[in-house]
C-alpha atoms as a PDB file:
ATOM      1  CA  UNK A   1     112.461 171.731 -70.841  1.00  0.00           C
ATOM      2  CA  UNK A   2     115.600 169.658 -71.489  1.00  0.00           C
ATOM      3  CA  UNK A   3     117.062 170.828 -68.471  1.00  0.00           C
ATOM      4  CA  UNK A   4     114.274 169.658 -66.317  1.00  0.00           C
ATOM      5  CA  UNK A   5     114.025 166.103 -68.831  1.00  0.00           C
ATOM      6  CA  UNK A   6     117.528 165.687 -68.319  1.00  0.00           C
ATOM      7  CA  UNK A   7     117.206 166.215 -64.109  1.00  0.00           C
ATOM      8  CA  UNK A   8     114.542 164.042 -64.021  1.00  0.00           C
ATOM      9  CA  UNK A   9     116.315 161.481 -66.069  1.00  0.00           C
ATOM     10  CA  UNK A  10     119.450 162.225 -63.841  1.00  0.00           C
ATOM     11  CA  UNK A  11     117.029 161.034 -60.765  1.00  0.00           C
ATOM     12  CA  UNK A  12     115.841 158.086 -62.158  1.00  0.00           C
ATOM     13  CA  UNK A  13     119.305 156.865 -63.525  1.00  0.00           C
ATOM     14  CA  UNK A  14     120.938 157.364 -59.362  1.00  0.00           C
ATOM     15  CA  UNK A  15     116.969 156.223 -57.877  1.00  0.00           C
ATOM     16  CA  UNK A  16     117.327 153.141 -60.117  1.00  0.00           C
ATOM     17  CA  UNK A  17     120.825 152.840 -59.485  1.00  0.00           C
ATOM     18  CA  UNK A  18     120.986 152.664 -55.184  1.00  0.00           C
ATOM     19  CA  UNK A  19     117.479 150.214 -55.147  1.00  0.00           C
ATOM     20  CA  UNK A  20     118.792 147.906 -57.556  1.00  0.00           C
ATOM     21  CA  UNK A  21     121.874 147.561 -56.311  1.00  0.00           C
ATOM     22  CA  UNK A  22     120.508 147.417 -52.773  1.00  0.00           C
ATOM     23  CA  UNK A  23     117.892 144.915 -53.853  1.00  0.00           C
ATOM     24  CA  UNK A  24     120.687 142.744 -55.542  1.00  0.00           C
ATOM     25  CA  UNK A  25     123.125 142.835 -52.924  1.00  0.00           C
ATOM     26  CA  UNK A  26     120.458 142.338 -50.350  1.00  0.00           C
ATOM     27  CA  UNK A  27     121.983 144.263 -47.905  1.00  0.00           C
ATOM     28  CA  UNK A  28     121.952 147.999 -47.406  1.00  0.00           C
ATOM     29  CA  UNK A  29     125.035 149.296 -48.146  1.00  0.00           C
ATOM     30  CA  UNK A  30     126.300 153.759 -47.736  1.00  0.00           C
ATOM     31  CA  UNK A  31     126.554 154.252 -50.787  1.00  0.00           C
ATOM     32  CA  UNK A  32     123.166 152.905 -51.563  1.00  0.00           C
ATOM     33  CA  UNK A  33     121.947 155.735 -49.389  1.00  0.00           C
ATOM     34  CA  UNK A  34     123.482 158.190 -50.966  1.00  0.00           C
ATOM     35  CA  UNK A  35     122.309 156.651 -54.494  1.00  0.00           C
ATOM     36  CA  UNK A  36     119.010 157.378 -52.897  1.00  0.00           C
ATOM     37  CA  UNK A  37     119.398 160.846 -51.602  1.00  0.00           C
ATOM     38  CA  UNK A  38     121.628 161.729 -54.952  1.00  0.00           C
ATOM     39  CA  UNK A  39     118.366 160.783 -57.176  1.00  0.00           C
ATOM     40  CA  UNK A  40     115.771 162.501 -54.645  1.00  0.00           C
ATOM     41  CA  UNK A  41     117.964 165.927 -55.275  1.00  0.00           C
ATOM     42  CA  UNK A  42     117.603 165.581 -58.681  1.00  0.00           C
ATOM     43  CA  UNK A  43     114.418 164.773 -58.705  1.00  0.00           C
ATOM     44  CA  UNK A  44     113.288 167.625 -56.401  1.00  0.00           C
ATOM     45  CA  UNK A  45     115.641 170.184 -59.022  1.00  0.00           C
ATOM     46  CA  UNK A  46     114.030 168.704 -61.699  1.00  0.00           C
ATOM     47  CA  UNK A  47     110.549 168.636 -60.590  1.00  0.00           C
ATOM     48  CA  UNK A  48     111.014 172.379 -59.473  1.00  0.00           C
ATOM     49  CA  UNK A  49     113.068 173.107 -62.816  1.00  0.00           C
ATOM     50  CA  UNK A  50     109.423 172.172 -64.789  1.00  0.00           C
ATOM     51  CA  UNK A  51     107.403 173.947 -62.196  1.00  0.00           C
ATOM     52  CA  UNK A  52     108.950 176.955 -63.539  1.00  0.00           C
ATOM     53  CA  UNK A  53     108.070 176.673 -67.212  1.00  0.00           C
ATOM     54  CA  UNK A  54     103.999 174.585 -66.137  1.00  0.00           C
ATOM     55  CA  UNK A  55     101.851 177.296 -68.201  1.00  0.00           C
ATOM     56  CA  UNK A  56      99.540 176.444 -64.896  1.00  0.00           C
ATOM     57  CA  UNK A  57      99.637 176.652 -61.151  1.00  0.00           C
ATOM     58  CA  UNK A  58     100.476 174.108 -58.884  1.00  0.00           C
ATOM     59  CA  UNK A  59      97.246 171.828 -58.500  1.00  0.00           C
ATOM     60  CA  UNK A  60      97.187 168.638 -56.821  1.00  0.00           C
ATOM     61  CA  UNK A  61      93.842 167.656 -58.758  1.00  0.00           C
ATOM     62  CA  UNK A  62      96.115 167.118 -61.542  1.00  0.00           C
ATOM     63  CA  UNK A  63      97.220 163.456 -61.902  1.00  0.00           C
ATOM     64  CA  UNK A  64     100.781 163.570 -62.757  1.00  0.00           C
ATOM     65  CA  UNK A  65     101.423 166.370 -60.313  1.00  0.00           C
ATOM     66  CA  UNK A  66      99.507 164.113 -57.319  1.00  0.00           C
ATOM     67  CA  UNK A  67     101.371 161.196 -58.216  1.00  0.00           C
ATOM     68  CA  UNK A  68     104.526 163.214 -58.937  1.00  0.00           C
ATOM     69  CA  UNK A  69     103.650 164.565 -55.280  1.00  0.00           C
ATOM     70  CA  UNK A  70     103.736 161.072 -53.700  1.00  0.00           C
ATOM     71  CA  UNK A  71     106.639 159.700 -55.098  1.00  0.00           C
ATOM     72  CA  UNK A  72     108.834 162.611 -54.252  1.00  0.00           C
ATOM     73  CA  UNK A  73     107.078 162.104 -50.495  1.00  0.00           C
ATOM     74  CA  UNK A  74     107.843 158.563 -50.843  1.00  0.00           C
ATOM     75  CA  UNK A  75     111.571 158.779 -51.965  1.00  0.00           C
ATOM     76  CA  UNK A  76     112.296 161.505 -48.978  1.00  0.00           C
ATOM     77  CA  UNK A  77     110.695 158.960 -46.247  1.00  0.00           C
ATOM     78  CA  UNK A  78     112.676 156.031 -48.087  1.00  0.00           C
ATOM     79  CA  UNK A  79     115.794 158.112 -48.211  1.00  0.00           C
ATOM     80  CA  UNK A  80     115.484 159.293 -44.573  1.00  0.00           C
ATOM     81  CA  UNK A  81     114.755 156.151 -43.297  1.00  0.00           C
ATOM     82  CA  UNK A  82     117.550 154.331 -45.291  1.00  0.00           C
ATOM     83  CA  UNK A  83     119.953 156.690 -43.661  1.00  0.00           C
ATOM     84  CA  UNK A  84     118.474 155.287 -40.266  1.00  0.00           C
ATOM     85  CA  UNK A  85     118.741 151.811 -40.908  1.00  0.00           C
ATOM     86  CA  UNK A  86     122.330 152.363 -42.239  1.00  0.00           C
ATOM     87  CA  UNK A  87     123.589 154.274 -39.251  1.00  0.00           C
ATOM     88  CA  UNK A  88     121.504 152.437 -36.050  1.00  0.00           C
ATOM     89  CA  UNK A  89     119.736 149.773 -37.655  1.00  0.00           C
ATOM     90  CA  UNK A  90     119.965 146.237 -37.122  1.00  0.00           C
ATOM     91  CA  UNK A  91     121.780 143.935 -38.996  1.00  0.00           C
ATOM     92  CA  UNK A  92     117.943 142.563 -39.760  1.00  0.00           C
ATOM     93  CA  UNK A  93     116.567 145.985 -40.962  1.00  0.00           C
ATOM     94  CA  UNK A  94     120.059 146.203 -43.233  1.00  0.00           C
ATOM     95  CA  UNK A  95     119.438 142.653 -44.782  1.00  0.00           C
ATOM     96  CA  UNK A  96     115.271 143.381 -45.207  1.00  0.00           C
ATOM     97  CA  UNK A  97     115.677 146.712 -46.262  1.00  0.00           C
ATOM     98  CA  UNK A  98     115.431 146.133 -49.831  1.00  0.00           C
ATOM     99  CA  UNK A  99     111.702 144.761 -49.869  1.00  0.00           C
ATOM    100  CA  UNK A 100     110.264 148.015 -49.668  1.00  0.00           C
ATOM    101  CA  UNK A 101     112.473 150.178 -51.574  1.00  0.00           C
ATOM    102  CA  UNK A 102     111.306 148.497 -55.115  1.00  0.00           C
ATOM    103  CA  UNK A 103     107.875 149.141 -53.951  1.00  0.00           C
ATOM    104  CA  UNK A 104     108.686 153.015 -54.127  1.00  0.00           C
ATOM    105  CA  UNK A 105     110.564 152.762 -56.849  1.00  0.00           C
ATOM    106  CA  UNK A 106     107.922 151.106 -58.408  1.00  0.00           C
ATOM    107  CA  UNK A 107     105.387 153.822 -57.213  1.00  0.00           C
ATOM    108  CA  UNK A 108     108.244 156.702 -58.550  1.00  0.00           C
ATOM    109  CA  UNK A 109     107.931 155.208 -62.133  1.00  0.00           C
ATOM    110  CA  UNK A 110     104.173 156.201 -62.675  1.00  0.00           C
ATOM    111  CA  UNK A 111     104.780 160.187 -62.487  1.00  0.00           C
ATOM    112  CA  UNK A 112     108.346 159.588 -64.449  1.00  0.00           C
ATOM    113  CA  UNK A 113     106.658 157.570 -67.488  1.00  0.00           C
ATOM    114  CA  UNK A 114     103.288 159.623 -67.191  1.00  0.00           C
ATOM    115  CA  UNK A 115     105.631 162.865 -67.560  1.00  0.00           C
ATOM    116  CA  UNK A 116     107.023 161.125 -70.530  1.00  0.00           C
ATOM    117  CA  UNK A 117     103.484 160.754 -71.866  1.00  0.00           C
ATOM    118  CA  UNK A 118     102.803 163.927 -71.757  1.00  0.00           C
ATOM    119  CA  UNK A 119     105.477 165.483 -72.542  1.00  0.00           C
ATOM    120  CA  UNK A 120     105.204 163.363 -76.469  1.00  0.00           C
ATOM    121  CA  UNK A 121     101.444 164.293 -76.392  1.00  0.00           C
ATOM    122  CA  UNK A 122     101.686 167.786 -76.059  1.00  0.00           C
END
């Protein structure tokens, strides 16, 4: 469990990290992107890392693991499309970049605090 807390805490810390500085700067930057795809790997270890000790199968009808399930979606689409806009992108797409990615990070922080929840609860 603290191995999968502290990977999940990892992947918040580098998420948080690339989309504020992004959203700050204004202007998508490399090593933004690989902020991004840094906290996505964590994320994904972590997530698997408590998949292995869940008493329970995987179920989607479960709330945290649904929304756990979209952000991860989300952050992989962000992350992949970040990479586009920083390698072929437009110097438009590079400056307006950062008005979505608070919108998933926003969206990521529901499974991360809900795990939190339940985590103390249990």
């Amino acid at each position: 469990m603290i191995a999968s807390a502290t990977l999940i805490t990892l992947a918040l810390l580098f998420y948080s990290l690339g989309v504020w500085a992004e959203r700050l700067a204004r202007y998508l930057e490399p090593w933004h992107v690989a902020a991004f795809w840094t906290g996505f790997a964590f994320d994904v270890s972590g997530t698997w890392a408590m998949h292995r000790i869940a008493a329970g199968p995987f179920d989607l009808r479960d709330p945290h693991t649904l929304t756990g399930q979209i952000a991860l979606w989300l952050m992989l689409v962000h992350a992949i499309w970040a990479t586009w806009v920083a390698r072929r992108g437009t110097e438009e797409a590079r400056i307006g970049f950062h008005r979505y990615s608070l919108v998933v990070w926003l969206i990521w922080l529901v499974p991360y605090f809900g795990g939190m929840y339940l985590g103390m609860t249990r």
